[in-house]
Protein backbone atom coordinates (compact mmCIF):
# COMPACT_ATOMS: atom_id res chain seq x y z
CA UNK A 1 -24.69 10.03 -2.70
CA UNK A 2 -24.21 14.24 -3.51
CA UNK A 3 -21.51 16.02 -2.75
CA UNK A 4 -23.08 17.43 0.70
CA UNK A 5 -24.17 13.69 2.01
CA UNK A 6 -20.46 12.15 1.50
CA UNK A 7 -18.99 15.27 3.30
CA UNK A 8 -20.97 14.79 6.28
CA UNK A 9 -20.34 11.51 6.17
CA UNK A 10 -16.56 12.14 6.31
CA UNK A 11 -16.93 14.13 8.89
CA UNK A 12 -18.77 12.14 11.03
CA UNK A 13 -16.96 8.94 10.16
CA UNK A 14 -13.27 10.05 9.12
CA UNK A 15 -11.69 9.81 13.18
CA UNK A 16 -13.55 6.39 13.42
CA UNK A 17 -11.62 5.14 10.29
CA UNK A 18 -8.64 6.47 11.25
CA UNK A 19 -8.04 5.19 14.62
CA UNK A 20 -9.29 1.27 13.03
CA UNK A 21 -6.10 1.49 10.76
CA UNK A 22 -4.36 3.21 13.08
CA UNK A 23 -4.80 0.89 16.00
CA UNK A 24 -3.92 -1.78 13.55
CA UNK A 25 -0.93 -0.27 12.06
CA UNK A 26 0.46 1.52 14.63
CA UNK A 27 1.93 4.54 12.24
CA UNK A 28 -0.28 8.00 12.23
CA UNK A 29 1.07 8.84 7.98
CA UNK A 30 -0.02 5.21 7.18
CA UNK A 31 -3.37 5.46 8.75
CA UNK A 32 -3.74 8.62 7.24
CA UNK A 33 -3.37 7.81 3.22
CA UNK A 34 -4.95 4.72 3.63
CA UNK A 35 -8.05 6.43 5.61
CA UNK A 36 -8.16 9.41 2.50
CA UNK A 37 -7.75 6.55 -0.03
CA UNK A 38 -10.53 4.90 1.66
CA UNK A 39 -12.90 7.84 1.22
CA UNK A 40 -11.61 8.49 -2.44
CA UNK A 41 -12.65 5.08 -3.13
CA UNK A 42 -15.57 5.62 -1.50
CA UNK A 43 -16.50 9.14 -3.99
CA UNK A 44 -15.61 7.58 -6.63
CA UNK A 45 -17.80 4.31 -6.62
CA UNK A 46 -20.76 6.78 -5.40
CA UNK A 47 -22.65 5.57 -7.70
CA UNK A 48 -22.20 1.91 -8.44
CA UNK A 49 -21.42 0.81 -4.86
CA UNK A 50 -24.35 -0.98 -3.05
CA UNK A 51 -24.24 -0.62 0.90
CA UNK A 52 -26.58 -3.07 3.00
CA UNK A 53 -25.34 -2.21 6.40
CA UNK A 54 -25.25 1.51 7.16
CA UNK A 55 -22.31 3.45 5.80
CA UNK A 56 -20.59 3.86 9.37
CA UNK A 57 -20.65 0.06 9.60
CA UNK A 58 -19.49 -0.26 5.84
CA UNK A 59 -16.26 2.35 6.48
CA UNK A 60 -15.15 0.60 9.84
CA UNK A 61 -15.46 -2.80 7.92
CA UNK A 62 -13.35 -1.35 4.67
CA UNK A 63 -11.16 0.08 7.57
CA UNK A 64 -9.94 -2.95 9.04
CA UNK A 65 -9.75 -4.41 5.20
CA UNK A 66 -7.51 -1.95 4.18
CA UNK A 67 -5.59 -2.13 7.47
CA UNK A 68 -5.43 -6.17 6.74
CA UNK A 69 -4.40 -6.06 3.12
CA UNK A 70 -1.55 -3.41 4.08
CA UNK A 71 -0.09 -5.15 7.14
CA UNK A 72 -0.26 -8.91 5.07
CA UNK A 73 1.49 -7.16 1.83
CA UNK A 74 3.93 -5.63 4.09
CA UNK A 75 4.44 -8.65 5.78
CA UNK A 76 5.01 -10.57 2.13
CA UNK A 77 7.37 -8.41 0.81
CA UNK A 78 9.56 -9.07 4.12
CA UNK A 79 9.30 -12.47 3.90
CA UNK A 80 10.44 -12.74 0.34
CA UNK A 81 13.28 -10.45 1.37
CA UNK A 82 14.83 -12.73 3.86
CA UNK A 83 14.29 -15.67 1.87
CA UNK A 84 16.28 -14.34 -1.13
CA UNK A 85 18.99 -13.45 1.53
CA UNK A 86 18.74 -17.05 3.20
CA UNK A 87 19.04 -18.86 -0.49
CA UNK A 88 22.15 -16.38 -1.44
CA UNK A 89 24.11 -17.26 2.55
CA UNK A 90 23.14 -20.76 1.49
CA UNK A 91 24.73 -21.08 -1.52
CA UNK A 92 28.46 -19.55 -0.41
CA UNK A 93 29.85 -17.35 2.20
CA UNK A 94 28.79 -14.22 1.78
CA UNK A 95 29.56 -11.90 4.63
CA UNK A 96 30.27 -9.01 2.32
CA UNK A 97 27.99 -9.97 0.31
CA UNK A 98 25.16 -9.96 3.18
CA UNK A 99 26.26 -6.00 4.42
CA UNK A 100 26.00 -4.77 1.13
CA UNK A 101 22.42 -6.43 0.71
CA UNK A 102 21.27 -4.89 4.56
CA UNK A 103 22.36 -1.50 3.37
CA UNK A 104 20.30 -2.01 -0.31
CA UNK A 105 17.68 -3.23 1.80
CA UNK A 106 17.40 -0.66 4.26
CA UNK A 107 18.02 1.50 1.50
CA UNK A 108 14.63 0.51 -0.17
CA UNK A 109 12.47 0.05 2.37
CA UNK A 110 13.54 3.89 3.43
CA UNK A 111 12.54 4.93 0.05
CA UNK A 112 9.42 2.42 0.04
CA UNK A 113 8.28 4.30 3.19
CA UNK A 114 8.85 7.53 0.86
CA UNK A 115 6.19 6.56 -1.53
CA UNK A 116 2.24 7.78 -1.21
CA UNK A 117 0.48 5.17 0.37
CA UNK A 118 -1.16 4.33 -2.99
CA UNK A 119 1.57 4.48 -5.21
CA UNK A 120 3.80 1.67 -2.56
CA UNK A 121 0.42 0.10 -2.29
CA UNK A 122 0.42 -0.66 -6.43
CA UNK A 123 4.50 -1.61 -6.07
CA UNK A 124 3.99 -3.78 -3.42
CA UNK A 125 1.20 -5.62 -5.70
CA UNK A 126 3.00 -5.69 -8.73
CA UNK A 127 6.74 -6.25 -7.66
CA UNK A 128 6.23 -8.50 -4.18
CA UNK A 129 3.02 -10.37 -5.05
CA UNK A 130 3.64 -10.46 -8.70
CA UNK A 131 0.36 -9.15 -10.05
CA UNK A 132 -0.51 -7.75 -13.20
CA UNK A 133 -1.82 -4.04 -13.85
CA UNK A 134 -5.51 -5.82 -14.78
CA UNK A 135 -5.26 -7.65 -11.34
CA UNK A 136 -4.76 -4.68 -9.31
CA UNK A 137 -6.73 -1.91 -11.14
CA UNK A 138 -9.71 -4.35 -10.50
CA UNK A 139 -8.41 -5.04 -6.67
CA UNK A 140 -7.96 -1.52 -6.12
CA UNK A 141 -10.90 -0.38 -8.46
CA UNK A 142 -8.72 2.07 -10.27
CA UNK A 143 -8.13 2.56 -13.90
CA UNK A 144 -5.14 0.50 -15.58
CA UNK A 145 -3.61 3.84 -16.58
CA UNK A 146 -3.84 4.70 -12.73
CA UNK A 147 -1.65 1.56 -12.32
CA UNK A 148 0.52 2.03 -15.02
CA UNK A 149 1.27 5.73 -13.25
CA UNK A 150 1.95 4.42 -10.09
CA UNK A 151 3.91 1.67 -11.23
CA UNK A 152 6.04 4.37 -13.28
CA UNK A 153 6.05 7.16 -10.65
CA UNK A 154 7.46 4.52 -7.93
CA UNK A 155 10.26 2.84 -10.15
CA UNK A 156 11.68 6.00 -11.27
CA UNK A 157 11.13 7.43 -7.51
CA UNK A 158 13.90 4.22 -6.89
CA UNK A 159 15.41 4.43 -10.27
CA UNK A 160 17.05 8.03 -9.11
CA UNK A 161 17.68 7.32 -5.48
CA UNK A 162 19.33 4.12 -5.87
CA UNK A 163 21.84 4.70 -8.90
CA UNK A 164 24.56 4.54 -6.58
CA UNK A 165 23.92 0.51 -6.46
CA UNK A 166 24.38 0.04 -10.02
């Protein structure tokens, strides 16, 4: 695929992706990254990628992939979050305790939501699902350097913002 083939097909495609993940997500900034990542992908495998549906029908079908894969991780991460706060209220009162978790929670989520799309995309894999960099460069079909970046970028990203905690 050239240069002038991809952009029409980003044009003619790039609404159709958009309002899959949106519809699916429900937020217009998510939709957005994870439509551009989508089509960055989609440049950058140009060459090795092997469609046997048209490309319209491959990009709706990534679409609601990508829309999946977000909403489950998303999903993950908050179930692992109330289940570390159910085992700590379970093992001694912890009222206190419980507030000042909310607020750290709230706290990172806020600056989760802060993150691109594909740098909290590569946290979520690594920290929540507990993958390693091989795992998700091949998952993500990005370099392990790409990985290591993201992974760097996002914990210093928390790193500064949440010093007050420490």
């Amino acid at each position: 695929m050239d240069a002038y083939s991809f952009e029409q097909v980003y044009r003619n495609c790039w609404k159709n992706v958009f309002g899959i993940i949106f519809h699916y997500t429900q937020d217009e900034e998510i939709a957005e990254e994870i439509s551009q990542d989508l089509f960055a992908s989609l440049w950058e495998r140009r060459k090795k990628l092997v469609i046997k549906t048209t490309v319209e029908q491959y990009l709706n079908r990534a679409a609601k992939l990508e829309a999946f894969d977000y909403l489950r991780s998303s999903n993950s991460r908050r179930e692992h979050i109330n289940c570390a706060l159910q085992n700590l209220c379970d093992a001694h009162n912890c009222t206190e305790e419980q507030v000042l978790f909310n607020e750290l929670n709230g706290n990172l989520n806020q600056l989760l939501e802060e993150l691109p799309c594909r740098c909290r995309e590569v946290y979520g894999l690594s920290q929540e699902q507990g993958m390693n960099n091989k795992a998700i460069a091949s998952r993500l079909m990005i370099s392990e350097k790409t990985v290591e970046y993201h992974l760097y970028k996002a914990m210093s990203f928390l790193r500064i913002n949440l010093q007050e905690y420490r």
